[in-house]
Structure formats: structure tokens, C-alpha cells
PDB file of N, CA and C in Angstrom:
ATOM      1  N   UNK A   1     -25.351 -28.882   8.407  1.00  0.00           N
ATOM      2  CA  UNK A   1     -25.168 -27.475   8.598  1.00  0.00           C
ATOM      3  C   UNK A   1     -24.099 -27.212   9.659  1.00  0.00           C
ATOM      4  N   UNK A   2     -23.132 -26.506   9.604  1.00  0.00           N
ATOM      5  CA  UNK A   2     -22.299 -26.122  10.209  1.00  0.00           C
ATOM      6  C   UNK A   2     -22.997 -25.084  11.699  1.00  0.00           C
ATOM      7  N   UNK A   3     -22.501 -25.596  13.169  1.00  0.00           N
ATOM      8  CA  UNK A   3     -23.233 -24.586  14.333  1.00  0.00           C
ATOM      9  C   UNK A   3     -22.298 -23.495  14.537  1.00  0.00           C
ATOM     10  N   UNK A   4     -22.516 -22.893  14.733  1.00  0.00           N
ATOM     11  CA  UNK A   4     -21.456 -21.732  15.000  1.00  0.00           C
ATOM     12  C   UNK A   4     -21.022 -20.946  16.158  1.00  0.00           C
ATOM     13  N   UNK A   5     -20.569 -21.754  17.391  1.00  0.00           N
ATOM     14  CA  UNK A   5     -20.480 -21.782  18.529  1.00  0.00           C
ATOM     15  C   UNK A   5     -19.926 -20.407  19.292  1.00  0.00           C
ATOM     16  N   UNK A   6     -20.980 -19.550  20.477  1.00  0.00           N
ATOM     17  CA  UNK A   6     -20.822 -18.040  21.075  1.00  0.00           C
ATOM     18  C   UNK A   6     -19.316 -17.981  21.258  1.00  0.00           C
ATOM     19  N   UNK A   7     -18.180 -18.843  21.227  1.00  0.00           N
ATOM     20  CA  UNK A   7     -16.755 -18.325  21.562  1.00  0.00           C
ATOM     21  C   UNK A   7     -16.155 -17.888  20.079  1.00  0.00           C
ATOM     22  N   UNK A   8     -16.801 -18.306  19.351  1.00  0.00           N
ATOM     23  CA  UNK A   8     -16.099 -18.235  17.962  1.00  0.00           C
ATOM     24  C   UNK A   8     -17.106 -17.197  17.628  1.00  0.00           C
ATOM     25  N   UNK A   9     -18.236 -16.612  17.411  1.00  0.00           N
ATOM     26  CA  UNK A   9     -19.146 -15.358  17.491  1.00  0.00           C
ATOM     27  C   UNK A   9     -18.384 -14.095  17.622  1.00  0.00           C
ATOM     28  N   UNK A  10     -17.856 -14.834  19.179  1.00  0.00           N
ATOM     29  CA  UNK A  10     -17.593 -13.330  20.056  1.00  0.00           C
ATOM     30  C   UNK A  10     -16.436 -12.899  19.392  1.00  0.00           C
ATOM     31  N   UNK A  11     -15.333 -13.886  19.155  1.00  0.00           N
ATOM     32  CA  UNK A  11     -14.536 -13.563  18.893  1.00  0.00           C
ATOM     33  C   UNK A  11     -14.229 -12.926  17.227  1.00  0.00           C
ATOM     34  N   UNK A  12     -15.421 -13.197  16.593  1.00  0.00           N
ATOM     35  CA  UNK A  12     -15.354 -12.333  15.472  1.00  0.00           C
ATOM     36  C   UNK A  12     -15.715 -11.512  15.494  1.00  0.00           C
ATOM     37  N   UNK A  13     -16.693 -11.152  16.081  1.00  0.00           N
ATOM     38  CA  UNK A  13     -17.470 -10.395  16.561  1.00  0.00           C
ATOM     39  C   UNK A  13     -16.606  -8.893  17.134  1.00  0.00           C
ATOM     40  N   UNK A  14     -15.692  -9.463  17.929  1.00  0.00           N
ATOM     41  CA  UNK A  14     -14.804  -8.680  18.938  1.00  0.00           C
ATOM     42  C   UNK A  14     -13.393  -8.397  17.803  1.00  0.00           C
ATOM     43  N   UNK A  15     -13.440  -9.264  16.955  1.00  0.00           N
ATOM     44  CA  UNK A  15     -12.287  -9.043  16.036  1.00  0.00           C
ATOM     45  C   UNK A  15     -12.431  -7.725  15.351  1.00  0.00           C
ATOM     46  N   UNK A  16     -14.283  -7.585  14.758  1.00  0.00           N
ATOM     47  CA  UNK A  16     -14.454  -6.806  13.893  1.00  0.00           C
ATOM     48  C   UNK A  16     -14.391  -5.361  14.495  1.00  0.00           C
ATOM     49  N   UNK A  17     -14.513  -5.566  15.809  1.00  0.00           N
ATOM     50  CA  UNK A  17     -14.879  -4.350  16.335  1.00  0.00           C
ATOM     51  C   UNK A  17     -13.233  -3.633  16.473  1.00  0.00           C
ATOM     52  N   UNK A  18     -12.326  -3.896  16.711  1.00  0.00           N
ATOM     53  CA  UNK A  18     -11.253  -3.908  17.170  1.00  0.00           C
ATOM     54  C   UNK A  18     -10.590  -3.336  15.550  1.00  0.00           C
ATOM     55  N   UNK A  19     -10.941  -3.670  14.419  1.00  0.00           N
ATOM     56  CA  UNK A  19     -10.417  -3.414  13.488  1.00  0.00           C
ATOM     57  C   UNK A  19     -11.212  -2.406  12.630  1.00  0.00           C
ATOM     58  N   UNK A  20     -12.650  -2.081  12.916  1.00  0.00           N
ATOM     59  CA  UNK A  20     -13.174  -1.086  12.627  1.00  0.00           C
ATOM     60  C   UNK A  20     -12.975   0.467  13.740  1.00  0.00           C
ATOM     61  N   UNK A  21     -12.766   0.015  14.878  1.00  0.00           N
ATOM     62  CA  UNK A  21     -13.034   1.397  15.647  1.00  0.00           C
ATOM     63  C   UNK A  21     -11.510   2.539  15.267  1.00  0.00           C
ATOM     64  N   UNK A  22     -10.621   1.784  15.555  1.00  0.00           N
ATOM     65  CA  UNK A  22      -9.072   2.857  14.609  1.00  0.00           C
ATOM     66  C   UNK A  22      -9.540   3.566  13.102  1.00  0.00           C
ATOM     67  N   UNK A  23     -10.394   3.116  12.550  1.00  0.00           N
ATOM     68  CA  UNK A  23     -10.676   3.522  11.338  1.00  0.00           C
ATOM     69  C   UNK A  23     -11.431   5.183  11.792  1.00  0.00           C
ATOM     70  N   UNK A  24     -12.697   4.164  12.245  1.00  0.00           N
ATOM     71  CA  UNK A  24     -14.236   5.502  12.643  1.00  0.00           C
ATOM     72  C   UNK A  24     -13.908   6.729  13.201  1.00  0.00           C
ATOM     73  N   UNK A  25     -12.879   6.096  14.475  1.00  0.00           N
ATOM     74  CA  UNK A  25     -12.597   6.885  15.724  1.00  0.00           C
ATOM     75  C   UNK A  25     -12.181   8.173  15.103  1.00  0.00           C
ATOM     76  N   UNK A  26     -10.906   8.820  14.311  1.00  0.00           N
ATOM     77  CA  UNK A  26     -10.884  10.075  13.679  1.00  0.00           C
ATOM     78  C   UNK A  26     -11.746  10.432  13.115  1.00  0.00           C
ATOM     79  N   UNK A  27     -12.520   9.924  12.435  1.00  0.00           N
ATOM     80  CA  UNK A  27     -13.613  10.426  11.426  1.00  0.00           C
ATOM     81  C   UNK A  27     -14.701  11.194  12.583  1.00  0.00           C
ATOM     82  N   UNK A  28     -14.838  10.452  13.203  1.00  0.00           N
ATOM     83  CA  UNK A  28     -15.868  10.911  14.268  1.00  0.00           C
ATOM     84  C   UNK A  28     -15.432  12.224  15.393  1.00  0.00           C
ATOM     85  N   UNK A  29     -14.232  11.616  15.755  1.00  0.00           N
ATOM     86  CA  UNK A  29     -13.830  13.121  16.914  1.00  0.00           C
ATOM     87  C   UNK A  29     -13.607  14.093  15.893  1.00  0.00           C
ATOM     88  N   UNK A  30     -13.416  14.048  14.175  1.00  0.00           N
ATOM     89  CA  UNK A  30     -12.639  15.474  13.593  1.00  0.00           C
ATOM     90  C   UNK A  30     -13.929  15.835  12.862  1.00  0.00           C
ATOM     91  N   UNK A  31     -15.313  15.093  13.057  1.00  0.00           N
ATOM     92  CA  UNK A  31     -16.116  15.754  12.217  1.00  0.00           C
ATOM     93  C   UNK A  31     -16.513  17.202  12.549  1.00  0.00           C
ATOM     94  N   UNK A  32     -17.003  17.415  13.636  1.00  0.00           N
ATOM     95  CA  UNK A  32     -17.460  18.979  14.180  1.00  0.00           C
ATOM     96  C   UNK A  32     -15.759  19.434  13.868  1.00  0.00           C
ATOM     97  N   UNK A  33     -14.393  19.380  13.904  1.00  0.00           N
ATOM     98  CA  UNK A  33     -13.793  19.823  13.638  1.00  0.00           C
ATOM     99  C   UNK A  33     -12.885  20.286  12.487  1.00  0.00           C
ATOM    100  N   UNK A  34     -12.887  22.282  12.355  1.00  0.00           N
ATOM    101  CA  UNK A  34     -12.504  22.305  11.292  1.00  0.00           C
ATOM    102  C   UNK A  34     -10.719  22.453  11.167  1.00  0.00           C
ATOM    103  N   UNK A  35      -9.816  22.203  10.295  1.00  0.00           N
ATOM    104  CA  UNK A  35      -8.365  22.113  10.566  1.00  0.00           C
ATOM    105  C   UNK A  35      -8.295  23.369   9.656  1.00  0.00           C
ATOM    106  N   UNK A  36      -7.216  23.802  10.352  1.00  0.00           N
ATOM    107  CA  UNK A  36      -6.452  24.749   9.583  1.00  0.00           C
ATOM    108  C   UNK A  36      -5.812  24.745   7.937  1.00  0.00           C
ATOM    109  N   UNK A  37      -5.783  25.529   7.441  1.00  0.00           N
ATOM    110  CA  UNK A  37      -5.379  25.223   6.028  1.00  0.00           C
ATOM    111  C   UNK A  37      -4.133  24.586   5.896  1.00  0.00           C
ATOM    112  N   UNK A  38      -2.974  24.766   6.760  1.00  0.00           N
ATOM    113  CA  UNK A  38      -1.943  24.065   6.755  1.00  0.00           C
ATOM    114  C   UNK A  38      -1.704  22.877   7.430  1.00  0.00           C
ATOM    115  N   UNK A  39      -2.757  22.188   7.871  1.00  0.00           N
ATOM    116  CA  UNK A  39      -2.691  21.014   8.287  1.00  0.00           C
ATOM    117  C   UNK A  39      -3.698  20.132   7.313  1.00  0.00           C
ATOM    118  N   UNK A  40      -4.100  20.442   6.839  1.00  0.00           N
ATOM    119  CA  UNK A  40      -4.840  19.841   5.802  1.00  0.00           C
ATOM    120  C   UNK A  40      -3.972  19.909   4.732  1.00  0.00           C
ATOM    121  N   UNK A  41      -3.047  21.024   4.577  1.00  0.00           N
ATOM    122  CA  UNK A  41      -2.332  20.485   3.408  1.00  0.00           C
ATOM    123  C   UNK A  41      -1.236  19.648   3.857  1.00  0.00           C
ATOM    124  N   UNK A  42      -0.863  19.372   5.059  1.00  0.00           N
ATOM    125  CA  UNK A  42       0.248  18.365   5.524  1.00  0.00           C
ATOM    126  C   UNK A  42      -0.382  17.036   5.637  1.00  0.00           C
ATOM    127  N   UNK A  43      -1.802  16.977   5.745  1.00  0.00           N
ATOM    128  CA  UNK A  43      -2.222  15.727   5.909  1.00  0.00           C
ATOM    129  C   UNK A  43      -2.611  15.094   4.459  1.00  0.00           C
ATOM    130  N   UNK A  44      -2.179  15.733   3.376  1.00  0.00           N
ATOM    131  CA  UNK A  44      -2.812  15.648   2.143  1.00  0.00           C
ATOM    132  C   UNK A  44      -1.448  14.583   1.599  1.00  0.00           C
ATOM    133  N   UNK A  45      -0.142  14.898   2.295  1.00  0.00           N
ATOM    134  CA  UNK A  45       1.230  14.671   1.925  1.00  0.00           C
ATOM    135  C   UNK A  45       0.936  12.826   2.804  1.00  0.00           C
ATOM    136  N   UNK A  46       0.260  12.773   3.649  1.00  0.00           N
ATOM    137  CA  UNK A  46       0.361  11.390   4.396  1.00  0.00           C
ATOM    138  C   UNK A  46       0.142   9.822   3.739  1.00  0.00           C
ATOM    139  N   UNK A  47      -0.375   9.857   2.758  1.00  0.00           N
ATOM    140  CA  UNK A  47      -0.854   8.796   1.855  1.00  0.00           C
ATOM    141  C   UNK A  47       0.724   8.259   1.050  1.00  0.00           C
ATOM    142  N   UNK A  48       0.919   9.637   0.063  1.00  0.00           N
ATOM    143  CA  UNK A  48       2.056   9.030  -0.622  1.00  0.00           C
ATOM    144  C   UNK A  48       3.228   8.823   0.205  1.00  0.00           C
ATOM    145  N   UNK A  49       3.322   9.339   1.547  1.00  0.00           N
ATOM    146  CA  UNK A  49       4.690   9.604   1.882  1.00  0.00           C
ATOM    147  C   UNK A  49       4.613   7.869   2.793  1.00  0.00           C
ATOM    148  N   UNK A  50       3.274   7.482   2.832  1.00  0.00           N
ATOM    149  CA  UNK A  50       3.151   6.315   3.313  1.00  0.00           C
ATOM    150  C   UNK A  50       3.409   4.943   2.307  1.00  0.00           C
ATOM    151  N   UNK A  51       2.952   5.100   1.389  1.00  0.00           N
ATOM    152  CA  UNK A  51       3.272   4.624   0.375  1.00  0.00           C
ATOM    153  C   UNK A  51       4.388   4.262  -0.048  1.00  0.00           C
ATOM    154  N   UNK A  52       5.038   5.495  -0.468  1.00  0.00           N
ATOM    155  CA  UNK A  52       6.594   5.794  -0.724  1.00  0.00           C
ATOM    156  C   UNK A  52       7.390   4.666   0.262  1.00  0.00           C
ATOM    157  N   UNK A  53       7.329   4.760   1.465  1.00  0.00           N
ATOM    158  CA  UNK A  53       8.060   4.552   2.531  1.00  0.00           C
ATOM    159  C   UNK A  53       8.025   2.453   2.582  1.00  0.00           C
ATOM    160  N   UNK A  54       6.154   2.462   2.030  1.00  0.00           N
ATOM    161  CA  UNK A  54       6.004   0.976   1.897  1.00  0.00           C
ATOM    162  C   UNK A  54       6.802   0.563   0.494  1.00  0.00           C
ATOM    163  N   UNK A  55       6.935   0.991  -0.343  1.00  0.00           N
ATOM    164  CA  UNK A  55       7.106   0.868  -1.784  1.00  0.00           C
ATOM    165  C   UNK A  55       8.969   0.335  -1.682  1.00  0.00           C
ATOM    166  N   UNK A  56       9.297   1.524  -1.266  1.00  0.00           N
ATOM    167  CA  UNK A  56      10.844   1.503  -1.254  1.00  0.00           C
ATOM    168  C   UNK A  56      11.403   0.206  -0.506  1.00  0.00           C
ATOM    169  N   UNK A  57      10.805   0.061   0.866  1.00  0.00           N
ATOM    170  CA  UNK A  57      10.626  -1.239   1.646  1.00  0.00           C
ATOM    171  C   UNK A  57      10.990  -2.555   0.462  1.00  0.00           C
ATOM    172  N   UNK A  58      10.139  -2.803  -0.194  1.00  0.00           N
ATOM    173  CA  UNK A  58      10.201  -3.680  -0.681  1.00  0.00           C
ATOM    174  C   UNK A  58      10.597  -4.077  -2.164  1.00  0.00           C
ATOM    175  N   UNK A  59      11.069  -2.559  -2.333  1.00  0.00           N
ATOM    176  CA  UNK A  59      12.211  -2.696  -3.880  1.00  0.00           C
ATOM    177  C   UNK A  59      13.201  -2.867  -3.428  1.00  0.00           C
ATOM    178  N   UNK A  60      13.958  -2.216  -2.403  1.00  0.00           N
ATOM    179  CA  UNK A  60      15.058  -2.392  -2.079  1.00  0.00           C
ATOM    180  C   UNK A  60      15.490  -3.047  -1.108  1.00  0.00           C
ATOM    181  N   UNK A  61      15.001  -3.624  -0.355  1.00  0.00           N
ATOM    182  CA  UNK A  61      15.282  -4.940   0.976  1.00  0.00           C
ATOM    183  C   UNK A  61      15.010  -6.096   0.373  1.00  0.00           C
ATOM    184  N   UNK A  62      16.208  -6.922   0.547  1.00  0.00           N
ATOM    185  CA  UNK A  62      15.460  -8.386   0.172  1.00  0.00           C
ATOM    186  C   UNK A  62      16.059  -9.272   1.484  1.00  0.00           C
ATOM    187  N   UNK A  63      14.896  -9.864   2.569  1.00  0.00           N
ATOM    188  CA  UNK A  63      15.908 -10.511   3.539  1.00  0.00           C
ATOM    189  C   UNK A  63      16.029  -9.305   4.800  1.00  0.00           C
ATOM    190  N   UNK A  64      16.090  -7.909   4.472  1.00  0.00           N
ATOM    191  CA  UNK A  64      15.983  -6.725   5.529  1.00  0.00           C
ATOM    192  C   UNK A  64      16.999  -6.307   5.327  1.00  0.00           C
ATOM    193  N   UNK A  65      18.392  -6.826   4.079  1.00  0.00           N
ATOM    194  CA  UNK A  65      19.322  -6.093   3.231  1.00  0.00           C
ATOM    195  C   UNK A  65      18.960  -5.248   2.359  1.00  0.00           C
ATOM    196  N   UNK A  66      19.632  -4.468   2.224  1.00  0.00           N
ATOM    197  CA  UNK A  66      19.576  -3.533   0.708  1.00  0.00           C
ATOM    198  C   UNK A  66      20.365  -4.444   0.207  1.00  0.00           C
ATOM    199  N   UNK A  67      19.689  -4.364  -1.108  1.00  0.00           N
ATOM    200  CA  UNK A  67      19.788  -5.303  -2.267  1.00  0.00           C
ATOM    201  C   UNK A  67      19.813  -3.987  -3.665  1.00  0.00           C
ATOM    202  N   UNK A  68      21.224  -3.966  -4.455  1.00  0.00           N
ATOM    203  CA  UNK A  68      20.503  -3.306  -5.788  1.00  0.00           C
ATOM    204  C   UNK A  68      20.672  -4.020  -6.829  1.00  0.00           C
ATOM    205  N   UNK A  69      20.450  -3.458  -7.787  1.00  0.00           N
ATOM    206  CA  UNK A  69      20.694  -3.996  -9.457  1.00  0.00           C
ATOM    207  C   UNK A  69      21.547  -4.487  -9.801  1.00  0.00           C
ATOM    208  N   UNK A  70      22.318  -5.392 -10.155  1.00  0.00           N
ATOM    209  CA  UNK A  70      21.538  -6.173 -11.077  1.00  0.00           C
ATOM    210  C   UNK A  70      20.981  -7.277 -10.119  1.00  0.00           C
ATOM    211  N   UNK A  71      21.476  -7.475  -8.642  1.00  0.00           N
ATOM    212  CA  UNK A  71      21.154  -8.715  -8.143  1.00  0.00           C
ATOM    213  C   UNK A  71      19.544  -9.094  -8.143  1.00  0.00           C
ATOM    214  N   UNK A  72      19.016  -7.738  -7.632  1.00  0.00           N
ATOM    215  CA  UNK A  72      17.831  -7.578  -7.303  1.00  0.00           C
ATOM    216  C   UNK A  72      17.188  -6.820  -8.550  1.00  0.00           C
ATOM    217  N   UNK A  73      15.894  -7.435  -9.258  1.00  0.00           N
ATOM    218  CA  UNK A  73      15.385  -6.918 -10.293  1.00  0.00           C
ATOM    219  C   UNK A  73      14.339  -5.639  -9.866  1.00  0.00           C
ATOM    220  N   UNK A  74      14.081  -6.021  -9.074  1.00  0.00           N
ATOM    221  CA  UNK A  74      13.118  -5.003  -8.714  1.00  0.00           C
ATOM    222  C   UNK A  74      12.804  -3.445  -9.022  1.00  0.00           C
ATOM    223  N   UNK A  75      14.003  -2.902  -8.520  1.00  0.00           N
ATOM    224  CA  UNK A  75      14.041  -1.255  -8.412  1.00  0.00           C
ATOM    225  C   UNK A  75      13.882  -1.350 -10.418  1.00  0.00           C
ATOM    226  N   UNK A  76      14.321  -1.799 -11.460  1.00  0.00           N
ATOM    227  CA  UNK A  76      14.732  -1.375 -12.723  1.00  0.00           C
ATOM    228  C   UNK A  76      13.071  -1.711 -13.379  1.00  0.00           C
ATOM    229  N   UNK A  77      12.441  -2.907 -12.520  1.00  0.00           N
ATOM    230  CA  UNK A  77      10.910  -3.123 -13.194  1.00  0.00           C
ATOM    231  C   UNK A  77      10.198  -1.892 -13.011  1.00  0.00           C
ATOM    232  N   UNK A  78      10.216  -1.454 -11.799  1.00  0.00           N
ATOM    233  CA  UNK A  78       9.518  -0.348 -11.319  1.00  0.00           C
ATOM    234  C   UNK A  78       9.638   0.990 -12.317  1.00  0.00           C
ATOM    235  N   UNK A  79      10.493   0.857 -12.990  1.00  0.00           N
ATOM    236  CA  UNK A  79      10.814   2.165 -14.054  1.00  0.00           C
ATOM    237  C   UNK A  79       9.524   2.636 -15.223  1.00  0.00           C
ATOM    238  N   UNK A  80       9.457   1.205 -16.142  1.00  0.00           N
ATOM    239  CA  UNK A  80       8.527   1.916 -17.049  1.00  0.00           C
ATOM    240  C   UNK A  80       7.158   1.579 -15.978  1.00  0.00           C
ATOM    241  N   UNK A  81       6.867   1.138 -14.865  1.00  0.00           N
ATOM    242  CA  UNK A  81       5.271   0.835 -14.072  1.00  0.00           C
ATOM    243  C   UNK A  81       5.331   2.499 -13.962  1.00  0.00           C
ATOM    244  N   UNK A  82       6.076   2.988 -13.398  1.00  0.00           N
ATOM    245  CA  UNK A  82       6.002   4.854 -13.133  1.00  0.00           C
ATOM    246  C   UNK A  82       5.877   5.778 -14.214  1.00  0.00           C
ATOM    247  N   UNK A  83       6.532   4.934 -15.196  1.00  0.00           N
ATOM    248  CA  UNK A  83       6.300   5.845 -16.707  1.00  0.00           C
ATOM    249  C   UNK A  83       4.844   6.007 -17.144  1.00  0.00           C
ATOM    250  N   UNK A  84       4.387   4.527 -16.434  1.00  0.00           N
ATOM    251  CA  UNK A  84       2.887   4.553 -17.210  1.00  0.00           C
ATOM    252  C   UNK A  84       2.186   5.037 -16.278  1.00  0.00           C
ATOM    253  N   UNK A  85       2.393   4.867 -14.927  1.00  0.00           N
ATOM    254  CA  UNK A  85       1.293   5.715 -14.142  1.00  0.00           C
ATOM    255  C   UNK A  85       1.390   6.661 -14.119  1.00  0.00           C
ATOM    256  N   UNK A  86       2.564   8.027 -14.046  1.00  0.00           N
ATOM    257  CA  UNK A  86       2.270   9.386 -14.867  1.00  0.00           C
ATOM    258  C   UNK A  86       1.905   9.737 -15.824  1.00  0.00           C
ATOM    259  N   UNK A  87       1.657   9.109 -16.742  1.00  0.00           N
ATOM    260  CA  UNK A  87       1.313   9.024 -18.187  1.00  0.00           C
ATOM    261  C   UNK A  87       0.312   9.076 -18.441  1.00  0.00           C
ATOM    262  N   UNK A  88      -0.431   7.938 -17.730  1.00  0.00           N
ATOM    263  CA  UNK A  88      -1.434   7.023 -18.488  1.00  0.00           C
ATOM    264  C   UNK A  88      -2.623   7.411 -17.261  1.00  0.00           C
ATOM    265  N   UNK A  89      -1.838   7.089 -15.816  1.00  0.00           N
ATOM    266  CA  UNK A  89      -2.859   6.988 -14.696  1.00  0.00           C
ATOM    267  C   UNK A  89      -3.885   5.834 -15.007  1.00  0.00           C
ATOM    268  N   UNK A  90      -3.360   4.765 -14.956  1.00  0.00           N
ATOM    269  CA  UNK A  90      -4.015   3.241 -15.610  1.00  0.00           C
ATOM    270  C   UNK A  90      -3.502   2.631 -14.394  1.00  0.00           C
ATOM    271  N   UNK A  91      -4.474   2.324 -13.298  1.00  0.00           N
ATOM    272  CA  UNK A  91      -4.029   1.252 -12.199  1.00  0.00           C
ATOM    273  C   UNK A  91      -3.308  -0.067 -12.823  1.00  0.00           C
ATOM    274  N   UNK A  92      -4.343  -0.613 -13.996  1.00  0.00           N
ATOM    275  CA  UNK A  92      -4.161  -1.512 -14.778  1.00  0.00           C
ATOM    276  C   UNK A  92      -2.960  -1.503 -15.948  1.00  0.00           C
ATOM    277  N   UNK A  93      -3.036  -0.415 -16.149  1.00  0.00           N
ATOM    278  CA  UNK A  93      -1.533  -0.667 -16.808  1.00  0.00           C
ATOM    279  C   UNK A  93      -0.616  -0.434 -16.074  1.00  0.00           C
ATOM    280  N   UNK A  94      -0.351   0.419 -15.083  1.00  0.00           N
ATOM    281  CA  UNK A  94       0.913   0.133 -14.138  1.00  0.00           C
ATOM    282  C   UNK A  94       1.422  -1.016 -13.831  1.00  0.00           C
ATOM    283  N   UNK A  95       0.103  -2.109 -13.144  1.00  0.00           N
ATOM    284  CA  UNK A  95       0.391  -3.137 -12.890  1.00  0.00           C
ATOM    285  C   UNK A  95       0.728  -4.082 -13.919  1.00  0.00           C
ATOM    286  N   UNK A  96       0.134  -3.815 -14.942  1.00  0.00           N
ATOM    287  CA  UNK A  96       0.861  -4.903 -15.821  1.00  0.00           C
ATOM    288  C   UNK A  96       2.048  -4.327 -17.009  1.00  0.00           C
ATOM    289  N   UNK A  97       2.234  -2.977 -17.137  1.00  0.00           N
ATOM    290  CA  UNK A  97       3.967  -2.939 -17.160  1.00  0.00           C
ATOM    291  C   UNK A  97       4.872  -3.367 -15.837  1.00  0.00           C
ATOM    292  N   UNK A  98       4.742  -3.180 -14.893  1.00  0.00           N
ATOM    293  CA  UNK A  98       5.410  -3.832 -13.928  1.00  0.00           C
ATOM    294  C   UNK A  98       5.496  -4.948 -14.097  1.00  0.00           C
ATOM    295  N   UNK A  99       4.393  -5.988 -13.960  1.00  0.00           N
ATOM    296  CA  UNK A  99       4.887  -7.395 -14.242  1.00  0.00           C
ATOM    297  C   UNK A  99       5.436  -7.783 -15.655  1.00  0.00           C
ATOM    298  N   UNK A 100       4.774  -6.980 -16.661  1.00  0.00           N
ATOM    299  CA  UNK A 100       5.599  -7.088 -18.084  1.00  0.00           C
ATOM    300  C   UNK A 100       6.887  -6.953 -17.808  1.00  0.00           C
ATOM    301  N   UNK A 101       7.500  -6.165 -17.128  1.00  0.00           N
ATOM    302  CA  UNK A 101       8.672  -5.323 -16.961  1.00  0.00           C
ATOM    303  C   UNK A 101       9.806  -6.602 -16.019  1.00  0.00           C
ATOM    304  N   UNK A 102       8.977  -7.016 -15.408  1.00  0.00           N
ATOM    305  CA  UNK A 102       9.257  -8.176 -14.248  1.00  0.00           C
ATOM    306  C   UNK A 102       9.774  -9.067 -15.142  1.00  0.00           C
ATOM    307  N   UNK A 103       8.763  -9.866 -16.141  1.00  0.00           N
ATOM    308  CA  UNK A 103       8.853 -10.949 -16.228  1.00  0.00           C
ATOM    309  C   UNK A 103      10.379 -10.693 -17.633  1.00  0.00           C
ATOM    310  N   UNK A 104      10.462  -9.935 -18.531  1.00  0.00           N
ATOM    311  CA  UNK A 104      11.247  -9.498 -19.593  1.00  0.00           C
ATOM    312  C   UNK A 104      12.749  -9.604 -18.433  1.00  0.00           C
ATOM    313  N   UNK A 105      12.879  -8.766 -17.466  1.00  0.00           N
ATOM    314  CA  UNK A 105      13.701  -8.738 -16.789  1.00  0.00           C
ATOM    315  C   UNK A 105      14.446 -10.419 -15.971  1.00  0.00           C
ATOM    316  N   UNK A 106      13.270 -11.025 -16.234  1.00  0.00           N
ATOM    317  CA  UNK A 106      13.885 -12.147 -15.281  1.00  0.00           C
ATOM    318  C   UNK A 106      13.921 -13.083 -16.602  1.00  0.00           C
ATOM    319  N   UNK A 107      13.516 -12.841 -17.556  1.00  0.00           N
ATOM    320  CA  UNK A 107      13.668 -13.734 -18.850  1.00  0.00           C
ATOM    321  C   UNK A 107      15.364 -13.831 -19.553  1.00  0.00           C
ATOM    322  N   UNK A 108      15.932 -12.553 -19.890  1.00  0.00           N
ATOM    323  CA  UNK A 108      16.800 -11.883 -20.197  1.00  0.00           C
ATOM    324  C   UNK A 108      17.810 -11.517 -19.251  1.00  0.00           C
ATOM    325  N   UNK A 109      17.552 -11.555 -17.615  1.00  0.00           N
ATOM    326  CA  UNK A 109      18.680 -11.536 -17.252  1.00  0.00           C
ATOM    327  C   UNK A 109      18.952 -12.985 -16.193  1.00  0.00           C
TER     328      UNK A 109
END
């Protein structure tokens, strides 16, 4: 049986805590609080614009260059993955026209 020694405990222990409290901490100070209608609709914009910002990151940098087409396949796979997630709204098919889209692309070019 494996012992599982108080420095290695604590330190998960102390890991978990450290990576749960950034989460709780808003939830908890904004519960008694109510936001204004226009900050709730600005905070509604924070997800995709986070997203967006990760997404683009890594279609178009390769190395921490901008990289475009044809060198870099990326940005042109991403085309029909967006077709199908407005479309379809299929986590599962996004992801696998994207890699469909990927792999056709790196086959052919």
C-alpha cells in the first residue's frame, strides 16, 4: 500500500485550496449582490470575448508569429467547424468537422 506522507497532504491539500478559492470568492461576495442591468449585460459579452481572444491565439500564432494560409492550415480548418456550430450547435460535430477539415487539409495540401 502506498503511505501518503503530511508534506505531500498539505500540499495538495493547499493546492486545492488555492485553485478553488478564485473560483467561490465572486460567487460568494456577489451573492447578496444585485448588478445593474448593464453590467450584467457586459458581463454576458466576457466568455466569448475570452474565448475569441484564446481561439485567435492559436489559429494564427505559430512560434508567437502570425502565421497565415497557406503556410499555416489552421485559420481555413476552422471555416466549415463554424459553419457547423451555427448550424448545427453540435459540440461534436464542430469538433469533428474541424479535425475532418484538418486532416483533408493536410492530406491535399
Amino acid at each position: 500500500m502506498l503511505a501518503l506522507r503530511p508534506a505531500i497532504l498539505l500540499t495538495i491539500l493547499g493546492a486545492s485550496l488555492v485553485t478553488l478559492l478564485p473560483r467561490l470568492l465572486p460567487f460568494a461576495a456577489l451573492r447578496a449582490v444585485t448588478l445593474p442591468g448593464w453590467a450584467e449585460r457586459f458581463l454576458r459579452f466576457v466568455p466569448p470575448a475570452v474565448l475569441g481572444a484564446l481561439l485567435a491565439r492559436e489559429l494564427f500564432l505559430v512560434g508567437g508569429k502570425l502565421v497565415l494560409p497557406p503556410a499555416n492550415l489552421a485559420p481555413l480548418a476552422i471555416l466549415p467547424a463554424l459553419v457547423i456550430a451555427l448550424w448545427r450547435k453540435s459540440l461534436i460535430g464542430t469538433v469533428l468537422a474541424g479535425v475532418g477539415a484538418m486532416f483533408v487539409l493536410r492530406l491535399f495540401l
